[in-house]
N, C-alpha and C. Protein backbone atom coordinates (compact mmCIF):
# COMPACT_ATOMS: atom_id res chain seq x y z
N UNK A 1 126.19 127.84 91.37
CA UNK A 1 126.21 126.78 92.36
C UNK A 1 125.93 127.38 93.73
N UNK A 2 125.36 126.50 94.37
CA UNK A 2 124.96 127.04 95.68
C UNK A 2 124.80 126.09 96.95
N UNK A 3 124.41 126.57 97.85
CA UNK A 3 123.85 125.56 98.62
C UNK A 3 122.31 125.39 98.95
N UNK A 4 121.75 124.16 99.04
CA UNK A 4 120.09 124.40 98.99
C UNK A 4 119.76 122.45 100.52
N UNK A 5 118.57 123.16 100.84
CA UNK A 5 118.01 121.86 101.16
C UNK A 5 117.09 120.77 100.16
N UNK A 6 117.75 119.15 100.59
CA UNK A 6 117.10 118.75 99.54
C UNK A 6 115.47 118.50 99.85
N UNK A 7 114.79 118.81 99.08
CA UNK A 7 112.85 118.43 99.10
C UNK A 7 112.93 116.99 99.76
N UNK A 8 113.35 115.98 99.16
CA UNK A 8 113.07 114.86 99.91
C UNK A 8 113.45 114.37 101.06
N UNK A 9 114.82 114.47 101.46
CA UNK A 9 115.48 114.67 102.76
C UNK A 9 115.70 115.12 104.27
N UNK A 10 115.59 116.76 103.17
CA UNK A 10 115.99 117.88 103.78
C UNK A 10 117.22 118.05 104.33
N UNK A 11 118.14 117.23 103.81
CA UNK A 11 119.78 117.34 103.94
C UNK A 11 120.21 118.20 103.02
N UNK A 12 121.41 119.14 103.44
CA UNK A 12 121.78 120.09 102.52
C UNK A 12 122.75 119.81 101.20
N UNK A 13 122.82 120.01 100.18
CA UNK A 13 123.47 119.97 99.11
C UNK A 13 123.96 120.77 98.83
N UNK A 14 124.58 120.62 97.33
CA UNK A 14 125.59 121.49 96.51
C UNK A 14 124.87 121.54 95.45
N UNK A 15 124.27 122.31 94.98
CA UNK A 15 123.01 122.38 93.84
C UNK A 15 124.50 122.38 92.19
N UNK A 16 124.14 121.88 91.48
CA UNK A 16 125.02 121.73 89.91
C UNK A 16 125.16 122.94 89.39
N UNK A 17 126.16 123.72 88.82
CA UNK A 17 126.30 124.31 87.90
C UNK A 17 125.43 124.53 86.95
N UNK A 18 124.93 122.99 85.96
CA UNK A 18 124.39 122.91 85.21
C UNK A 18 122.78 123.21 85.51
N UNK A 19 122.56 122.89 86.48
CA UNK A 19 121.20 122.85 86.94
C UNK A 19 120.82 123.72 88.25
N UNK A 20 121.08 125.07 88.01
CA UNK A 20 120.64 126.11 89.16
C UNK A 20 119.47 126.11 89.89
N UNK A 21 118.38 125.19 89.22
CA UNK A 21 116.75 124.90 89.81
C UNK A 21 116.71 123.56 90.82
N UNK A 22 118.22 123.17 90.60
CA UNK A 22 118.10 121.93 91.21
C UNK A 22 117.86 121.91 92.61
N UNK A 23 116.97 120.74 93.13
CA UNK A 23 115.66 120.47 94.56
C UNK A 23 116.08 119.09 95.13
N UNK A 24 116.67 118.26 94.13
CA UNK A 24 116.54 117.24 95.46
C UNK A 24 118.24 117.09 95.13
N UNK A 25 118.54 116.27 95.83
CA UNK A 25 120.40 115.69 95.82
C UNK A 25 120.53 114.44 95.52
N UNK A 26 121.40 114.18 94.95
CA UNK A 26 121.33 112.81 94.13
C UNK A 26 121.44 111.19 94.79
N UNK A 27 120.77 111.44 95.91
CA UNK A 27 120.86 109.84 96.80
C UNK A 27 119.81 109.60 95.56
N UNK A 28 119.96 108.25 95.45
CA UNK A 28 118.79 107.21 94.42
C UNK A 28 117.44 107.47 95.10
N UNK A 29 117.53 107.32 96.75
CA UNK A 29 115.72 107.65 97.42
C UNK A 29 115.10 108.97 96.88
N UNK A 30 115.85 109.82 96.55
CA UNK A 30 115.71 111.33 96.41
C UNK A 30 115.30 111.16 95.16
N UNK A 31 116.16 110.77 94.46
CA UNK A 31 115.53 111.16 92.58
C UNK A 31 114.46 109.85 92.76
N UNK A 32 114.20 109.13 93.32
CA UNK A 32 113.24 108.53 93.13
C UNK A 32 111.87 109.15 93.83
N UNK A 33 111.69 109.65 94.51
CA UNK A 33 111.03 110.67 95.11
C UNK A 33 110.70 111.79 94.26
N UNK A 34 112.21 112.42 93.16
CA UNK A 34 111.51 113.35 92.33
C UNK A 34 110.91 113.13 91.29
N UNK A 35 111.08 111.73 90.71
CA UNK A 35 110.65 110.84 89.95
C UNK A 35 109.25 110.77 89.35
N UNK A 36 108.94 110.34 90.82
CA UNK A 36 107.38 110.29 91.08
C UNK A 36 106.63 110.99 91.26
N UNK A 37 106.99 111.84 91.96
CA UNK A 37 106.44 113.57 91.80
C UNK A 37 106.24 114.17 90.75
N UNK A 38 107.33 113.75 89.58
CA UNK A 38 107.21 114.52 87.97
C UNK A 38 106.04 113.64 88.18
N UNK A 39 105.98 112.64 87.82
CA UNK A 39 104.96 111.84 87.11
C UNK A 39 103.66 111.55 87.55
N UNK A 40 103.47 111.94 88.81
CA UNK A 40 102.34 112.11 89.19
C UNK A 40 101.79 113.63 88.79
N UNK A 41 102.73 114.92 88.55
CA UNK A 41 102.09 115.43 88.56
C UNK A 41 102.17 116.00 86.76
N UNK A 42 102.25 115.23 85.63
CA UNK A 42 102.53 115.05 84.46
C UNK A 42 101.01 114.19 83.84
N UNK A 43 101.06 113.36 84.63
CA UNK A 43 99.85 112.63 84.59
C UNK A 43 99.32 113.00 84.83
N UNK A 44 98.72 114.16 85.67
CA UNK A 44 97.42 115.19 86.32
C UNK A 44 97.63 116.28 85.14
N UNK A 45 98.16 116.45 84.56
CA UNK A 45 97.95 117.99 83.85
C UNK A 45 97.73 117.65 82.13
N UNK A 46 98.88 116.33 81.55
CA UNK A 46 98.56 115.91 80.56
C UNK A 46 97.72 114.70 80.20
N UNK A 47 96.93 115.11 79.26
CA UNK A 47 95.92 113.83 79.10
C UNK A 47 96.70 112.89 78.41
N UNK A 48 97.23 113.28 77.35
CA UNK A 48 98.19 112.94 76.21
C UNK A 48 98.83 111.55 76.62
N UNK A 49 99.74 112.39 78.13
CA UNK A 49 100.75 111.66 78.65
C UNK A 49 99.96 110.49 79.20
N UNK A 50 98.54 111.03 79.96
CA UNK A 50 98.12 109.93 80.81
C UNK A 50 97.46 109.17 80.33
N UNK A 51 96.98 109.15 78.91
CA UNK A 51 96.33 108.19 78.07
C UNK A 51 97.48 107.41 77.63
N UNK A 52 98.80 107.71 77.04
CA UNK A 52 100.12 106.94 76.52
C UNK A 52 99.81 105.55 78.22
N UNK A 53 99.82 106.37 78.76
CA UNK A 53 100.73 105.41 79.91
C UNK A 53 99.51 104.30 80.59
N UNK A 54 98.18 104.84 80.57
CA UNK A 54 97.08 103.74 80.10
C UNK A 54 97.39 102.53 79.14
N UNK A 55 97.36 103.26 78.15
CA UNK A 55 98.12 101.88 77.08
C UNK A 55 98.57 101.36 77.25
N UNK A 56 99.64 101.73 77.57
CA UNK A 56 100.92 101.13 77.67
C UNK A 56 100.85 100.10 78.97
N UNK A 57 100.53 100.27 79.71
CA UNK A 57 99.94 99.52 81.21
C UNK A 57 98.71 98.32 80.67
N UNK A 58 97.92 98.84 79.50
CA UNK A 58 97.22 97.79 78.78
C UNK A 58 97.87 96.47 78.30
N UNK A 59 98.40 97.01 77.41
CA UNK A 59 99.17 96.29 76.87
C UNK A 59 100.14 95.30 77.58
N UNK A 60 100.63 96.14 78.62
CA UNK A 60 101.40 95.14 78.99
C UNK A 60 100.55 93.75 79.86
N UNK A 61 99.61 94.60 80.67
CA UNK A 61 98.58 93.66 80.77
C UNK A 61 98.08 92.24 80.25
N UNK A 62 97.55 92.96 79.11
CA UNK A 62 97.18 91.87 77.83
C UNK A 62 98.61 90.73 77.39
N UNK A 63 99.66 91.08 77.63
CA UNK A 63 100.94 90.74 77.20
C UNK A 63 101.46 89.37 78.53
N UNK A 64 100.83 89.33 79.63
CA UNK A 64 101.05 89.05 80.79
C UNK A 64 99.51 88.51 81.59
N UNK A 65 99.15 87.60 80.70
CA UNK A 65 97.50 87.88 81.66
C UNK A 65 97.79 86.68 82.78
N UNK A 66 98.52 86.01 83.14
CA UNK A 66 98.63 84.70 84.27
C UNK A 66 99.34 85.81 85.37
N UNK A 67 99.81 87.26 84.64
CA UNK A 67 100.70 87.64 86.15
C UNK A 67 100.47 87.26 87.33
N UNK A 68 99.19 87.68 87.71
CA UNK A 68 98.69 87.66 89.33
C UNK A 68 98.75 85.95 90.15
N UNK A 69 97.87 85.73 88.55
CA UNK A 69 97.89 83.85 88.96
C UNK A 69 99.61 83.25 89.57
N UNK A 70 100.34 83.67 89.04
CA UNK A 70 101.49 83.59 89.75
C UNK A 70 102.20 83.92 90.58
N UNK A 71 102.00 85.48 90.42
CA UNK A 71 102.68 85.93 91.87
C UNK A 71 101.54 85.15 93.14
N UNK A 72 100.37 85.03 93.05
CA UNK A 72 99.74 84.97 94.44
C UNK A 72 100.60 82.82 94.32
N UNK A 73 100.57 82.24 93.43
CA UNK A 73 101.06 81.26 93.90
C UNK A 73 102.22 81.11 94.72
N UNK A 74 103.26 82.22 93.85
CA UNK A 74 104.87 82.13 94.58
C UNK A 74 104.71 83.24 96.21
N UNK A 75 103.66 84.01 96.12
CA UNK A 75 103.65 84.84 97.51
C UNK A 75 102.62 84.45 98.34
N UNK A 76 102.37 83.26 98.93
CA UNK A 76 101.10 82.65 99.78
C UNK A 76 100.87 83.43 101.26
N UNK A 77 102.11 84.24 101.29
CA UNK A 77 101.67 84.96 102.64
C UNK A 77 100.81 86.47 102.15
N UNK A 78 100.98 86.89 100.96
CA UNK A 78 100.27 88.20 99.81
C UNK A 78 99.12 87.77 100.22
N UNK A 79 98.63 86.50 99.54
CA UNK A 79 97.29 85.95 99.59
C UNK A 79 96.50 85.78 100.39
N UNK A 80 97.26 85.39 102.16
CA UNK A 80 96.59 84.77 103.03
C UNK A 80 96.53 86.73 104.18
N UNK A 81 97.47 87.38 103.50
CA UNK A 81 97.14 88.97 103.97
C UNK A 81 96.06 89.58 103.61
N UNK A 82 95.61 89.23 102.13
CA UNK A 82 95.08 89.67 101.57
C UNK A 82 93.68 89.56 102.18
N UNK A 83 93.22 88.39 101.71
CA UNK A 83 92.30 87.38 102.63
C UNK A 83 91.84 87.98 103.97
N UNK A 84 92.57 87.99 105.00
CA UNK A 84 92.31 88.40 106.26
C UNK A 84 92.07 89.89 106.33
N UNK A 85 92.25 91.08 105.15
CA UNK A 85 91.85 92.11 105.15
C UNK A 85 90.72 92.65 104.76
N UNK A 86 90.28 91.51 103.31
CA UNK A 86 88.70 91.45 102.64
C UNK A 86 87.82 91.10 103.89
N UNK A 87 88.29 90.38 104.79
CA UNK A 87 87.07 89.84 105.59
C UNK A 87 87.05 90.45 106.83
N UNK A 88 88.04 91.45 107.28
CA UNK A 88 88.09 92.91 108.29
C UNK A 88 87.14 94.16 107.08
N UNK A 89 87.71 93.96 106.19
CA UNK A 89 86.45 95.21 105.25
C UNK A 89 85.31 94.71 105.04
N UNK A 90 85.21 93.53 105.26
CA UNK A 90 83.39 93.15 104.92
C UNK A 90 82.86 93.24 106.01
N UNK A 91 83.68 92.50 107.44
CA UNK A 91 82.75 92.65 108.39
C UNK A 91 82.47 94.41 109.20
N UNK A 92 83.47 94.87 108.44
CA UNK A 92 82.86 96.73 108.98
C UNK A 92 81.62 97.43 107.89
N UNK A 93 81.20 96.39 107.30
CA UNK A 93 80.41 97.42 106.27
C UNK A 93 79.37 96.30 107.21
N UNK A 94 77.80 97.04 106.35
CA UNK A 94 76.83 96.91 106.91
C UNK A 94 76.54 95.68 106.42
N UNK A 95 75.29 94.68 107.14
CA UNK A 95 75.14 93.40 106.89
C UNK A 95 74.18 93.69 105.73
N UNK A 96 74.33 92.65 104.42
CA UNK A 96 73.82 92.72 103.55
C UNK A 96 74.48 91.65 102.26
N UNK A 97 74.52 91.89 101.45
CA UNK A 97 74.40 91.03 99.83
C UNK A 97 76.06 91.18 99.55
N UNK A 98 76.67 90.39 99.15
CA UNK A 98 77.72 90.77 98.69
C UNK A 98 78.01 89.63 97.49
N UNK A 99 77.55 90.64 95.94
CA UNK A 99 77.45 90.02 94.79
C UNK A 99 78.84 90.25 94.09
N UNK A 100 78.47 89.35 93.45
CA UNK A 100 79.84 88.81 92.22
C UNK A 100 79.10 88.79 91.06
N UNK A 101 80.32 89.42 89.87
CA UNK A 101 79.30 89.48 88.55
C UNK A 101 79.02 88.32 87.75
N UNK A 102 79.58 87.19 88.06
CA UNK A 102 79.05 86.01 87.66
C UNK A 102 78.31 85.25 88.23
N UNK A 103 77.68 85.84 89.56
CA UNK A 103 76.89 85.15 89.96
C UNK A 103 75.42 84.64 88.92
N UNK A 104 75.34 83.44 89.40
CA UNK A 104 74.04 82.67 88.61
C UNK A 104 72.76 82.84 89.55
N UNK A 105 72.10 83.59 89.12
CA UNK A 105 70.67 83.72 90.26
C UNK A 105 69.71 81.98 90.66
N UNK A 106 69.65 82.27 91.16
CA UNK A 106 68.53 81.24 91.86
C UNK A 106 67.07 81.13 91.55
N UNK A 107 67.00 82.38 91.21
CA UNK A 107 65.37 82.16 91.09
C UNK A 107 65.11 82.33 89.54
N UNK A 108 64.41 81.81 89.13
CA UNK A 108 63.97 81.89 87.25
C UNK A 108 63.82 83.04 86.88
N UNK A 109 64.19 83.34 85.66
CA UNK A 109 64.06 84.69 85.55
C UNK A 109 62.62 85.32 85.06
N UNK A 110 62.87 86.91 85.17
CA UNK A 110 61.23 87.51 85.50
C UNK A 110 60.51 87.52 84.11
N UNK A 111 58.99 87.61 84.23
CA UNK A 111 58.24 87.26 83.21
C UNK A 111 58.15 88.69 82.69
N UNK A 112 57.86 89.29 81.16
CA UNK A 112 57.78 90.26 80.60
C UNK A 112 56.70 91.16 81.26
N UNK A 113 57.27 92.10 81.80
CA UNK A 113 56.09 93.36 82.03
C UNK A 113 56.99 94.86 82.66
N UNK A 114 56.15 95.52 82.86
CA UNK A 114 57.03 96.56 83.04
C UNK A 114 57.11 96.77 84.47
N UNK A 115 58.31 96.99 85.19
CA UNK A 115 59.16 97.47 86.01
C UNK A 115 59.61 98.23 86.28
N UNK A 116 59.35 98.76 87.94
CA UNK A 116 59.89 99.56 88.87
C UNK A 116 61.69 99.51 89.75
N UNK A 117 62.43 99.70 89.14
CA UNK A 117 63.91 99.78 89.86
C UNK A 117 63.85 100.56 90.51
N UNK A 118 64.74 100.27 92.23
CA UNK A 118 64.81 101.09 92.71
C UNK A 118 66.57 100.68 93.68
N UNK A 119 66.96 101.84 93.54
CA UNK A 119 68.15 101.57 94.42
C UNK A 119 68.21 100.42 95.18
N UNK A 120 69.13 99.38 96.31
CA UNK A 120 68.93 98.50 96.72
C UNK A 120 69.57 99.61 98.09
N UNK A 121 69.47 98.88 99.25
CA UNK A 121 70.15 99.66 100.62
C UNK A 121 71.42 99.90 100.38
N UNK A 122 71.93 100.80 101.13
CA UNK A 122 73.51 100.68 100.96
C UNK A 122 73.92 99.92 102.08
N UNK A 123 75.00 99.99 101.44
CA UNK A 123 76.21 98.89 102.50
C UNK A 123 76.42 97.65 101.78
N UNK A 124 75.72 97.55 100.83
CA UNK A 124 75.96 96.07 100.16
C UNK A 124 77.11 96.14 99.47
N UNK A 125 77.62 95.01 98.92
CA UNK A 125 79.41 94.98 98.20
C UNK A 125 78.76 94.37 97.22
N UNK A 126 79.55 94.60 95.97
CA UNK A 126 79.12 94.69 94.76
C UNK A 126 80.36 94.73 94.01
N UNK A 127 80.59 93.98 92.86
CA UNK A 127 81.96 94.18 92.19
C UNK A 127 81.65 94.28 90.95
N UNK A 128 82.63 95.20 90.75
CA UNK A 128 82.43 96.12 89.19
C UNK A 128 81.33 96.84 89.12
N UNK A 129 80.63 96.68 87.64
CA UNK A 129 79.87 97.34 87.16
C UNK A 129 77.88 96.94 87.63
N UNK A 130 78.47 96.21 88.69
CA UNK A 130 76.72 96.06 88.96
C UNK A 130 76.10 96.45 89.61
N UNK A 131 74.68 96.29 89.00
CA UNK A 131 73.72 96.90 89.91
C UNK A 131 72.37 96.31 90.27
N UNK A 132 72.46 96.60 91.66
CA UNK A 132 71.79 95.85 93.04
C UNK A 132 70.37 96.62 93.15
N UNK A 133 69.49 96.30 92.70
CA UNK A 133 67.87 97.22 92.80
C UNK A 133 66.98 95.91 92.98
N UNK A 134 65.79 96.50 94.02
CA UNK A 134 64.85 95.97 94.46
C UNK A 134 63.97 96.32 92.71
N UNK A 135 63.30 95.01 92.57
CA UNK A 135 62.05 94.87 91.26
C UNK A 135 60.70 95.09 91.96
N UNK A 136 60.07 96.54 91.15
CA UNK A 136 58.90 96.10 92.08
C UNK A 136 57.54 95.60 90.45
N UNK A 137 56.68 94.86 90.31
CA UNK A 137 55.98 94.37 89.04
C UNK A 137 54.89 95.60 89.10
N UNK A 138 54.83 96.25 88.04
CA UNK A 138 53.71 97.29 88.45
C UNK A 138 52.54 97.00 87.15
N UNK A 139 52.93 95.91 85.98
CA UNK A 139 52.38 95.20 85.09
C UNK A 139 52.94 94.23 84.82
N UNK A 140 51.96 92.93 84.48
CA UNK A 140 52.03 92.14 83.11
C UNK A 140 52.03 92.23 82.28
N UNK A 141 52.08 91.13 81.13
CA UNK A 141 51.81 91.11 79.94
C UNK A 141 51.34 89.86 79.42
């Protein structure tokens, strides 16, 4: 037993008998602090662990799919924060396109031939997995 400063604090303790390695002191902020620290850094070293806890975060997911739909109903000030921060991050990015993946295009779609993709500018907003390229027609068919 000894005396030590605690990591999260930095208030001094009485380190356990049982536990001579012991770092933080047992306020609840503290072990919650060391908590998260294991597990952040458990999750960085094991895949094992950090694939379990994927799942498991899946699942619960899948188990719960209205969550959000509800909390943003019961928290309207979440929503209306939220809101006013998307539209401080849009107006600092550059002027341009800002697509949604369900968007329905406007114009008919293109006739068979082969095609030139090319990156689109940056600064555009884009959600998820899409992608924003200028078509250039370099044949028919």
């Amino acid at each position: 037993m000894g005396l030590k400063r605690c990591l999260a604090c930095a208030d001094a303790f009485q380190t356990s008998a049982r536990v001579p390695t012991q770092n933080y002191c047992s306020r609840p902020e503290c072990q919650r602090e060391r908590r998260k620290l294991w597990q952040r850094e458990k999750r960085h070293a094991d895949g094992d662990y950090r694939a379990n806890q994927l799942q498991c975060q899946r699942r619960w997911r899948e188990s719960h799919t209205d969550y959000w739909q509800q909390y943003r109903a019961e928290h309207p000030g979440y929503v209306e924060r939220n809101r006013r921060q998307q539209q401080v991050r849009n107006a600092m990015r550059q002027p341009g396109l800002i697509a949604k993946m369900d968007a329905i295009p406007q114009v008919s779609p293109l006739a068979s031939g082969t095609y030139h993709l090319t990156p689109a500018e940056k600064g555009e907003i884009a959600k998820m997995d899409a992608w924003i390229v200028k078509i250039t027609l370099l044949s028919g068919t």
